[in-house]
Protein backbone atom coordinates (compact mmCIF):
# COMPACT_ATOMS: atom_id res chain seq x y z
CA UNK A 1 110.70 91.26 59.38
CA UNK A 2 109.21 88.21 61.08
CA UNK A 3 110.75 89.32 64.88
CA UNK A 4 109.18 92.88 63.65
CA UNK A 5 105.90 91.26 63.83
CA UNK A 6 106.62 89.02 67.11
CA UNK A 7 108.01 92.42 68.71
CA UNK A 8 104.39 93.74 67.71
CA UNK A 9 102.54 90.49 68.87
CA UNK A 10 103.90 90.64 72.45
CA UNK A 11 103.27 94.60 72.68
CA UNK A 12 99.73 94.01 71.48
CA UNK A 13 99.18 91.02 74.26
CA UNK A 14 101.16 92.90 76.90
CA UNK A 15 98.48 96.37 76.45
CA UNK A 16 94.80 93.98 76.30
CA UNK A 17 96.30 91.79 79.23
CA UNK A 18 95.87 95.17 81.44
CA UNK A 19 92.81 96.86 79.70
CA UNK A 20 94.73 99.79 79.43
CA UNK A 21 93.72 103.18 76.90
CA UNK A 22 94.71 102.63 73.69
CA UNK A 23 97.16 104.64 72.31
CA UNK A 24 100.08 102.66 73.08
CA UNK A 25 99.34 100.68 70.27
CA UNK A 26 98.50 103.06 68.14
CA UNK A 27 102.17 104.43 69.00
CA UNK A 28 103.55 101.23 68.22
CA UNK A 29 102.05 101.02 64.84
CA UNK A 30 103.40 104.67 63.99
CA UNK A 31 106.82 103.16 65.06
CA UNK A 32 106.78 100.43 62.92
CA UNK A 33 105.37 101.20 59.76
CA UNK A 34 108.41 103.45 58.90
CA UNK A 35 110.54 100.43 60.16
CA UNK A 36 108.94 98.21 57.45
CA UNK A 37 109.27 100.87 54.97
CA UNK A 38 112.79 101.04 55.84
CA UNK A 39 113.39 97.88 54.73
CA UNK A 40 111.34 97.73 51.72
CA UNK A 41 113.06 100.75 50.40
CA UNK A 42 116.78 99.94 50.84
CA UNK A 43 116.44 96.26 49.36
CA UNK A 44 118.39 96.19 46.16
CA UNK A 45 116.77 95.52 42.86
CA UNK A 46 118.48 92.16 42.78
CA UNK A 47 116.41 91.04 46.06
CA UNK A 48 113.50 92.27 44.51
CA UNK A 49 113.33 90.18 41.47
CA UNK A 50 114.77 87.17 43.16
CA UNK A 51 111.42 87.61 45.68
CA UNK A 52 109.56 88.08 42.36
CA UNK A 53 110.67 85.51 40.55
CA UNK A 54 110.45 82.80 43.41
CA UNK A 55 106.33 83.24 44.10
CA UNK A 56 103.84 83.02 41.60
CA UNK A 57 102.05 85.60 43.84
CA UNK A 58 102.07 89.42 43.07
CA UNK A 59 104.92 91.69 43.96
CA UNK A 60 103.38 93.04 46.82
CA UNK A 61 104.73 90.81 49.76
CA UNK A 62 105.89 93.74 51.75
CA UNK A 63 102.66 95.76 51.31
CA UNK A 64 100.58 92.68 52.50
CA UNK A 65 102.55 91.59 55.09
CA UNK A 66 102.07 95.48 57.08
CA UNK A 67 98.55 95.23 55.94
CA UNK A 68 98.35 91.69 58.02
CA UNK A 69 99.42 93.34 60.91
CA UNK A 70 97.18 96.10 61.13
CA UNK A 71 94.66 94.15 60.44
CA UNK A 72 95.24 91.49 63.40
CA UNK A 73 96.01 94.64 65.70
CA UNK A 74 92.43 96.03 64.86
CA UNK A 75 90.27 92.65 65.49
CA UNK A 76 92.16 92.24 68.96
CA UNK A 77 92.35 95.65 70.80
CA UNK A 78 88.40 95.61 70.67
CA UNK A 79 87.17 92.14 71.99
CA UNK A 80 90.55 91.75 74.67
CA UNK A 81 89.39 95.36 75.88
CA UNK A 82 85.68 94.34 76.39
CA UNK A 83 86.24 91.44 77.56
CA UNK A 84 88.56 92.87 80.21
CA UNK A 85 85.61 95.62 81.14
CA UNK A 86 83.60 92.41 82.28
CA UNK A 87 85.88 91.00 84.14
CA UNK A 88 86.92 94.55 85.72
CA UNK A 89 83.05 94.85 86.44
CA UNK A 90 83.10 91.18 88.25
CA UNK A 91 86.09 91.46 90.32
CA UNK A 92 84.37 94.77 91.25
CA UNK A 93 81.52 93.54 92.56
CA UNK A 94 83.38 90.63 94.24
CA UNK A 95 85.99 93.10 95.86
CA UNK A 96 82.93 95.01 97.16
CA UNK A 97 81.00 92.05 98.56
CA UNK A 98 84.30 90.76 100.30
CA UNK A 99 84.65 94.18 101.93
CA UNK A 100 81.39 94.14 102.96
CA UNK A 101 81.87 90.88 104.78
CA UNK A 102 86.02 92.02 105.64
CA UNK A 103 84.29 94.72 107.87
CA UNK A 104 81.32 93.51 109.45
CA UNK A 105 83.20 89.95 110.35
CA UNK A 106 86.05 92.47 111.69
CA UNK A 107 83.13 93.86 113.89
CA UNK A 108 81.90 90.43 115.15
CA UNK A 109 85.38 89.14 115.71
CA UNK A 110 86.08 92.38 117.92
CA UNK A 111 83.20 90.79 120.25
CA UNK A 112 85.22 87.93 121.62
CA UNK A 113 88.87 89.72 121.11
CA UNK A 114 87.58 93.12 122.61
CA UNK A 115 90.63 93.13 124.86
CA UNK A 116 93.43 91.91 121.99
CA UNK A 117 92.92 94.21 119.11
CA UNK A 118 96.11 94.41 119.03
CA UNK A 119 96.99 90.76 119.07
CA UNK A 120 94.47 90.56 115.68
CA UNK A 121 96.55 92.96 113.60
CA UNK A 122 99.89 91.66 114.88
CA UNK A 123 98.21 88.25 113.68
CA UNK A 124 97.04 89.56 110.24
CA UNK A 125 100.78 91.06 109.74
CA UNK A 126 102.57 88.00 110.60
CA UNK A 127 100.07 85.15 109.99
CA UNK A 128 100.12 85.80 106.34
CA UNK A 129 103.40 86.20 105.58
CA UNK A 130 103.14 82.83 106.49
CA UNK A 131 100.05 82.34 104.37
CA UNK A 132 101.12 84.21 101.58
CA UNK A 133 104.77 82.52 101.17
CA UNK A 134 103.16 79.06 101.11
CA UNK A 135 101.04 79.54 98.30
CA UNK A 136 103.93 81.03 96.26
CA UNK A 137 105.61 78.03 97.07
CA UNK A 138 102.96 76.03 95.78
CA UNK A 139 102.89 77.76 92.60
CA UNK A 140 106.06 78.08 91.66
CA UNK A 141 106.25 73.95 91.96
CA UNK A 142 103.23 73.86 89.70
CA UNK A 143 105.00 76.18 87.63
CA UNK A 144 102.37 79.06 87.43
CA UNK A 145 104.93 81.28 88.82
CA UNK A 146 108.01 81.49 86.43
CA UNK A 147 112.09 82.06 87.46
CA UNK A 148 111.53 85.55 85.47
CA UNK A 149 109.02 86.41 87.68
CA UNK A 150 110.97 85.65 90.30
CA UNK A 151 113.37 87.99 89.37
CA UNK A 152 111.34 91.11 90.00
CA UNK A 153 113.70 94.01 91.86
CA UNK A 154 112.65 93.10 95.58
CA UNK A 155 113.91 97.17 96.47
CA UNK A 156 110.28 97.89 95.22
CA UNK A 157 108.62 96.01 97.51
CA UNK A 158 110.70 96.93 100.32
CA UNK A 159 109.35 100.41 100.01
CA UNK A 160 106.12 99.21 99.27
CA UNK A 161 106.19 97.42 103.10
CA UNK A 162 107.89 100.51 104.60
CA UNK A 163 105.36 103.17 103.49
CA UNK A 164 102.72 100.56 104.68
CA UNK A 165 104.11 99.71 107.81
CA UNK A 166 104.65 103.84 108.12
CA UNK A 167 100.98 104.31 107.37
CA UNK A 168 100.18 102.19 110.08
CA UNK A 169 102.28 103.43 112.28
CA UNK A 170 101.60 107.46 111.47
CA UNK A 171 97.75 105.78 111.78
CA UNK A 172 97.73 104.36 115.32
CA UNK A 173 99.47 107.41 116.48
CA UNK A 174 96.87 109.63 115.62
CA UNK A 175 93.73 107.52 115.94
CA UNK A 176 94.65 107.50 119.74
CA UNK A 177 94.52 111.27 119.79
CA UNK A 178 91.37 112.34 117.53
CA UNK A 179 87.86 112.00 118.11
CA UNK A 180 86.36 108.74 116.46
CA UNK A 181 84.63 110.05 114.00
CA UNK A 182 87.12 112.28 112.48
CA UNK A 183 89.26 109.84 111.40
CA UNK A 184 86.86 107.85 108.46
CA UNK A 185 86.84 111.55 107.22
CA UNK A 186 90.46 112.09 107.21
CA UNK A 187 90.84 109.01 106.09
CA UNK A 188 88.99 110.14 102.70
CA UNK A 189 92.35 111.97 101.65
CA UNK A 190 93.40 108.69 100.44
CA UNK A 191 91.79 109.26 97.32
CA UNK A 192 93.18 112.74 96.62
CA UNK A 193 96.67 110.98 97.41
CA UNK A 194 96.11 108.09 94.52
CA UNK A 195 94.68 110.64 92.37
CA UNK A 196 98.03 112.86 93.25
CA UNK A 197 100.40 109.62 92.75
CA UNK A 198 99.42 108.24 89.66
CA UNK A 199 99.60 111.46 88.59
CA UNK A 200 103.62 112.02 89.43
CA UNK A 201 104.39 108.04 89.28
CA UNK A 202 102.79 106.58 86.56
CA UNK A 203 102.46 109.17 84.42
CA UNK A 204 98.81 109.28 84.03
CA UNK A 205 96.23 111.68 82.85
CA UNK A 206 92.49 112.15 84.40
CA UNK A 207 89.41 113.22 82.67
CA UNK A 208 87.98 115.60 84.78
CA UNK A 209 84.58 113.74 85.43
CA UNK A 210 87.07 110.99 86.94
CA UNK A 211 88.45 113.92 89.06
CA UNK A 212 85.36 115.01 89.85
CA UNK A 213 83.57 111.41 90.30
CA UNK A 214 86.68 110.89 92.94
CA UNK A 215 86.20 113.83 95.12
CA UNK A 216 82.35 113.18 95.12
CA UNK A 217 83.03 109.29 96.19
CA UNK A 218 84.67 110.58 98.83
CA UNK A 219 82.15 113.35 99.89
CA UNK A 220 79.48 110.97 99.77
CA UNK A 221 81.52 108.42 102.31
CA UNK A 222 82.35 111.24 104.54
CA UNK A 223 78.61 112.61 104.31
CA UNK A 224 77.29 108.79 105.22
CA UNK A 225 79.75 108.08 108.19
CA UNK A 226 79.48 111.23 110.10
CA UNK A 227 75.55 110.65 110.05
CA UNK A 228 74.31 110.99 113.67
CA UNK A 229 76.35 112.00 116.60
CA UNK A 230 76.17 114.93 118.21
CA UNK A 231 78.72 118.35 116.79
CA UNK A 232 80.78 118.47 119.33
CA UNK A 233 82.08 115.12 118.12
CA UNK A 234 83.08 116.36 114.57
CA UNK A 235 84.69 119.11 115.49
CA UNK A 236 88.24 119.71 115.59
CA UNK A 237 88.56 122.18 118.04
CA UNK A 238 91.33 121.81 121.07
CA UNK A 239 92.67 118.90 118.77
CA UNK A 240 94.84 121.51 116.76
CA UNK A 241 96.81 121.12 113.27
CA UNK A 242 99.66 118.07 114.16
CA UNK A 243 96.93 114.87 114.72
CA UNK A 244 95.30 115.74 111.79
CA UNK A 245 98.10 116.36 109.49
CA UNK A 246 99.56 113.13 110.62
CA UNK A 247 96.19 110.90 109.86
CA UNK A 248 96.96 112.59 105.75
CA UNK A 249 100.20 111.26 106.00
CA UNK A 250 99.25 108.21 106.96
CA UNK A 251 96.78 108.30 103.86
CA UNK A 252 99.10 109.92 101.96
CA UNK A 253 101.97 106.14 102.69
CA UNK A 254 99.48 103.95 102.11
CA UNK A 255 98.37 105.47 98.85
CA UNK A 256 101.69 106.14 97.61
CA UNK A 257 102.15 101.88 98.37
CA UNK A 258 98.78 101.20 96.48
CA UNK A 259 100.21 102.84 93.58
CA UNK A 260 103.80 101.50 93.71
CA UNK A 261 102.26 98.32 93.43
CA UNK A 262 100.23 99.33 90.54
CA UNK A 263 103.68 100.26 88.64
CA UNK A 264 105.09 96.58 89.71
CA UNK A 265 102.33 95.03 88.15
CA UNK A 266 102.89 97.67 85.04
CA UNK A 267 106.83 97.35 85.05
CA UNK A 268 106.91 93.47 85.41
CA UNK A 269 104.73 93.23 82.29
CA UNK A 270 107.09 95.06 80.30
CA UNK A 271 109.84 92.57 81.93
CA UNK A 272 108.10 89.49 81.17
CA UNK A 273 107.41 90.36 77.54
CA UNK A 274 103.51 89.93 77.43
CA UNK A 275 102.98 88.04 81.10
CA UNK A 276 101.39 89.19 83.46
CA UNK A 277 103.16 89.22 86.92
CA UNK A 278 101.30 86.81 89.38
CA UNK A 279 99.67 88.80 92.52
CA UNK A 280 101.40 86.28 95.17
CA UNK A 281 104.87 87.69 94.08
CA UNK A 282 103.36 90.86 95.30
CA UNK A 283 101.59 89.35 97.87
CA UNK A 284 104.22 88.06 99.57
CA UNK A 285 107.50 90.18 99.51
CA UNK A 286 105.09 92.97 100.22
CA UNK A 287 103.73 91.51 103.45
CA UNK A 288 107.02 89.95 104.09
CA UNK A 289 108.82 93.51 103.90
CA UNK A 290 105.82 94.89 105.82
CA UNK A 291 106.38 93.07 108.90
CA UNK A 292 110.19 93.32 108.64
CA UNK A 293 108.93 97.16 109.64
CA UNK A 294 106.57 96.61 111.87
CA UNK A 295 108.17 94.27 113.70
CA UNK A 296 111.08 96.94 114.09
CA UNK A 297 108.47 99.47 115.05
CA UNK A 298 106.72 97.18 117.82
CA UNK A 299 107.50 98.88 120.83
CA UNK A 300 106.76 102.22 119.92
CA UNK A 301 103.30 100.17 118.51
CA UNK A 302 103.06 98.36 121.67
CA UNK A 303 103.11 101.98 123.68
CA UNK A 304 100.55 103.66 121.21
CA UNK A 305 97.65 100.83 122.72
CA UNK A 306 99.41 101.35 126.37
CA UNK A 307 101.30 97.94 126.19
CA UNK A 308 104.44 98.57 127.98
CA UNK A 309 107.22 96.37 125.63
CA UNK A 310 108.36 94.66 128.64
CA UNK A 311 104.54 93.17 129.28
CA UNK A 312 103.88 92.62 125.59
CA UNK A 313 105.03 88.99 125.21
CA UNK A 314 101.96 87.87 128.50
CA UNK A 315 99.46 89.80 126.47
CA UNK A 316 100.64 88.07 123.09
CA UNK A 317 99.98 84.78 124.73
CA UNK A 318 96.90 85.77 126.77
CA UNK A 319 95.76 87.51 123.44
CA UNK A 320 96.38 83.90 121.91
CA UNK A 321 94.61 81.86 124.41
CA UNK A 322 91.25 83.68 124.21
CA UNK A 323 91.69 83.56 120.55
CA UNK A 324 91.71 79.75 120.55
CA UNK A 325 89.18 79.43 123.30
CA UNK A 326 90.44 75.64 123.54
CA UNK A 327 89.74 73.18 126.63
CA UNK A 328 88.66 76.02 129.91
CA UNK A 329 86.26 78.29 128.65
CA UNK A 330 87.67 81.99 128.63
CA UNK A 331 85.51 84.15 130.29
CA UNK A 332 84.46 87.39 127.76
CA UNK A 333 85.55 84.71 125.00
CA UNK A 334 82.64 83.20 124.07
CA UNK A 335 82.50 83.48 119.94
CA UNK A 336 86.08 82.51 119.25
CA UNK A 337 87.80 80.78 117.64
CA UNK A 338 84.91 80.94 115.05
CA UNK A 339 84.67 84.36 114.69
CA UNK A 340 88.48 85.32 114.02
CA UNK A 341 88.65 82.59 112.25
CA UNK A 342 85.91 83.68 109.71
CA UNK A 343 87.61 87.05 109.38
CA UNK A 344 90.78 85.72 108.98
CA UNK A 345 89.64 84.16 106.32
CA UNK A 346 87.41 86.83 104.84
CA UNK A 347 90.27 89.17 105.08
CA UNK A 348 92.60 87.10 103.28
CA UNK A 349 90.15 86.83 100.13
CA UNK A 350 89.43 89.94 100.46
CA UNK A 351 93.29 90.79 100.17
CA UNK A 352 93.45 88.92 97.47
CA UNK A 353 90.57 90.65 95.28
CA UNK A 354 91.77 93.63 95.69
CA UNK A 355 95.40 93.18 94.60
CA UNK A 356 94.20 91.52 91.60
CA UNK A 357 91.62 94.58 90.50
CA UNK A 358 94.88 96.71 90.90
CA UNK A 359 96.39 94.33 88.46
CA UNK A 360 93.50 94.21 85.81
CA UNK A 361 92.49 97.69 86.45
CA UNK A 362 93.97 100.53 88.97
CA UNK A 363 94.73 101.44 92.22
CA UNK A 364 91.96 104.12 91.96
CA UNK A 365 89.10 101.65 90.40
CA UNK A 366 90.15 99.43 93.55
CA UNK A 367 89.33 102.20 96.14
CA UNK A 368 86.34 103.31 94.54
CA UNK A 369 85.23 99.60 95.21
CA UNK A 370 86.12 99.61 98.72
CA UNK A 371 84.72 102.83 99.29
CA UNK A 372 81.57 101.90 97.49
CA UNK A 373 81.49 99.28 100.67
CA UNK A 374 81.63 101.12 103.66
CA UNK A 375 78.18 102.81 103.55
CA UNK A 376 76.66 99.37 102.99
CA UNK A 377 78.50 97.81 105.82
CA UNK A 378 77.95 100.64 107.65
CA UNK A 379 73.94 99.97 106.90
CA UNK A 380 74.21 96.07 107.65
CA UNK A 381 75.95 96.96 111.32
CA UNK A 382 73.38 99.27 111.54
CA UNK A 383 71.11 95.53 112.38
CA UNK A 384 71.23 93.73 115.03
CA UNK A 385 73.74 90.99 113.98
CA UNK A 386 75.07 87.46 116.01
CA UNK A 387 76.60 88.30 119.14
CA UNK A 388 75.71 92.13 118.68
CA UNK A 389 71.82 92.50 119.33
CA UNK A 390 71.24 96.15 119.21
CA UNK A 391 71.00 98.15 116.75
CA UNK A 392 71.27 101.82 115.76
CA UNK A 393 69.46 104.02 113.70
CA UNK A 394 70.90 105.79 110.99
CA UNK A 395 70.01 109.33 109.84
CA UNK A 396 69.15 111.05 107.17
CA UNK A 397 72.68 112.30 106.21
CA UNK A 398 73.57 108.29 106.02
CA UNK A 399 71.08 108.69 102.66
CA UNK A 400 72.34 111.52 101.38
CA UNK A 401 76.04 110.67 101.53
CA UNK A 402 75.08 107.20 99.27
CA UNK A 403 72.78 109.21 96.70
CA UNK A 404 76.17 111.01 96.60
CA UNK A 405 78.27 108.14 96.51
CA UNK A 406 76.33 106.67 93.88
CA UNK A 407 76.71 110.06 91.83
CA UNK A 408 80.25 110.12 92.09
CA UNK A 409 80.96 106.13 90.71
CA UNK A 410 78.57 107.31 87.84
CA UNK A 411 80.42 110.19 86.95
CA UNK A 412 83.52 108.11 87.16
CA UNK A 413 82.36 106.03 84.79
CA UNK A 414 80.97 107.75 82.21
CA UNK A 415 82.11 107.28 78.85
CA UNK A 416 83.53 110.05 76.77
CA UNK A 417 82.65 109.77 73.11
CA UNK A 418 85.27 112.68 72.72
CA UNK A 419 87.84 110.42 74.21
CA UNK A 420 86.62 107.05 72.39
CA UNK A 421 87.11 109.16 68.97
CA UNK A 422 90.33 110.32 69.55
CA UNK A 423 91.49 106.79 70.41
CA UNK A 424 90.00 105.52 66.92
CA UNK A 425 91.80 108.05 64.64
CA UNK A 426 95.13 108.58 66.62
């Protein structure tokens, strides 16, 4: 009976370490009061009265002990489950800030490396592998990263890394054959892809004012980033069906790896009996994987920005030198190594925040945070910033699409008393 109640201990901490809906507990309990009745029921007579006569205490040891658990399992899936809203609600707002910053530092750092965007993503792919590696390192000497977590099937994060590296891929291709500002739009399809994903991986089940706060998010970022320009540049006339298809797919990979990693995180719990798997694991064989791929993938990369392979390794270093900006000033440099630096940086937290709102939340929660983002940065590039002077004005459809924004995380988020009710009586 005692490992009964340690089997029920580490399913209780396993479901509040995630905030998850509650009915897997109330599933466990179902499960295990018939298991405890079991027992009761077969005992002989003989083991009754020799439990009896040992305690001065009532014959009711069996009775009290399931009553125990119950009670423990009702004083803990309320507080761990608040107490996990808050922290889902400061990560948010952290993950959204960061983004903020992740974009418009991208912008500035595109002032001085206007000529080696290219060399910046190569950079982000390897550099943190790098990065990401050492600080697992570090942790698993300090011990905050265990052997069993070690032990995590690497074949998920190789797919994770290929669908990403795909998505990039499948993303360059077509970005060099749309119109500019089709892409952010296309690029909204993400959402429908989670939405579609979670659905077929992790078994989950939306309520449909999360189905219809999702579809509104995305209206209202599409609404806000097509603001101003003229029609003609909307329009996907003379483009035809292929380029388009191919930007979904390339939201389609990248939301199929958001959500893989959601069922690592999910999986690895289950694993670890109660722990929760540390993000760097993630982290790093996900990057790691990622630019196995994209490193197999560079010269068709390379070709996509017009770098013939054979002159790629002189751009690298020329990309490298106006990076550092060290000793002879570069001309068309000035700003660096400050600027990438900053984003580099920015990026990495940002990185960070976001893999660990998967973990305490979802995929989905993490995108409507990002997506929350790019109106505001949108807004703040809209000033004239360090290095970029002049602004631009915005229109009115740039207010419209956040009202609607704003609309759709509300109807997200709105509770369900329906739902809550059904939770407390299941």
């Amino acid at each position: 009976m005692d490992s009964t109640v340690l089997m029920a201990t580490q399913i209780r901490c396993l479901h509040a370490s995630y905030g998850v809906p509650t009915p897997p507990i109330h599933q466990v309990s179902y499960n295990r009061t018939p298991l405890l009745s079991y027992q009761s029921t077969t005992m002989t007579m003989s083991d009754l009265r020799f439990r009896f006569l040992r305690t001065n205490k009532k014959p009711t040891f069996p009775i009290r002990h399931d009553f125990s658990i119950r009670a423990s399992k009702e004083q803990s899936s309320s507080s761990p489950s608040s107490s996990n809203r808050n922290l889902i609600v400061i990560n948010s707002a952290l993950t959204v800030a960061l983004a903020i910053a992740n974009r418009v530092l991208y912008k500035l750092a595109l002032v001085p490396m206007k000529q080696y965007p290219f060399f910046m993503a190569q950079l982000n792919t390897f550099g943190y592998v790098l990065i990401y590696f050492s600080i697992l390192y570090m942790r698993c000497k300090l011990g905050i990263v265990t052997y069993e977590m070690m032990q995590v099937p690497k074949w998920r994060f190789a797919i994770i890394g290929f669908l990403e590296a795909l998505g990039v891929a499948t993303g360059m291709a077509a970005a060099a054959m749309l119109p500019g500002p089709v892409i952010p739009i296309l690029n909204q399809t993400f959402l429908v892809w989670q939405l579609l994903f979670a659905l077929l991986i992790l078994g989950r089940r939306f309520l449909i004012n999360q189905i219809g706060g999702c579809l509104l998010v995305a209206l209202g970022v599409v609404v806000a980033v097509s603001s101003g320009g003229t029609s003609a540049d909307h329009t996907l006339s003379g483009i035809g069906f292929l380029w388009p298809a191919v930007m979904v797919a390339s939201a389609a990979f990248q939301a199929g790896a958001s959500i893989i990693k959601e069922f690592v995180f999910n999986d690895a719990a289950k694993r670890l009996e109660g722990k929760s798997l540390d993000i760097f694991v993630v982290n790093s064989f996900g990057s790691g994987f990622q630019a196995l791929f994209v490193f197999l993938l560079l010269p068709f990369l390379s070709s996509l920005k017009g770098i013939p392979f054979g002159s790629l390794l002189p751009y690298l270093k020329s990309g490298a030198g106006c990076f550092f900006n060290i000793g002879a000033k570069i001309s068309g440099c000035e700003g660096a190594p400050i600027l990438p630096l900053l984003y580099i940086a920015t990026n990495l937290a940002f990185n960070i925040s976001l893999l660990h709102l998967v973990k305490i939340s979802s995929a989905i929660v993490a995108s409507l945070a990002v997506m929350l983002s790019v109106p505001l940065s949108v807004y703040i590039m809209s000033k004239p910033l360090p290095y970029l002077p002049g602004g631009t004005s915005l229109s009115s459809n740039f207010m419209t699409g956040n009202i609607v924004l704003v609309l759709g995380l509300l109807l997200y988020n709105i509770p369900t008393i329906l739902t809550k009710q059904d939770t407390k009586t299941s």
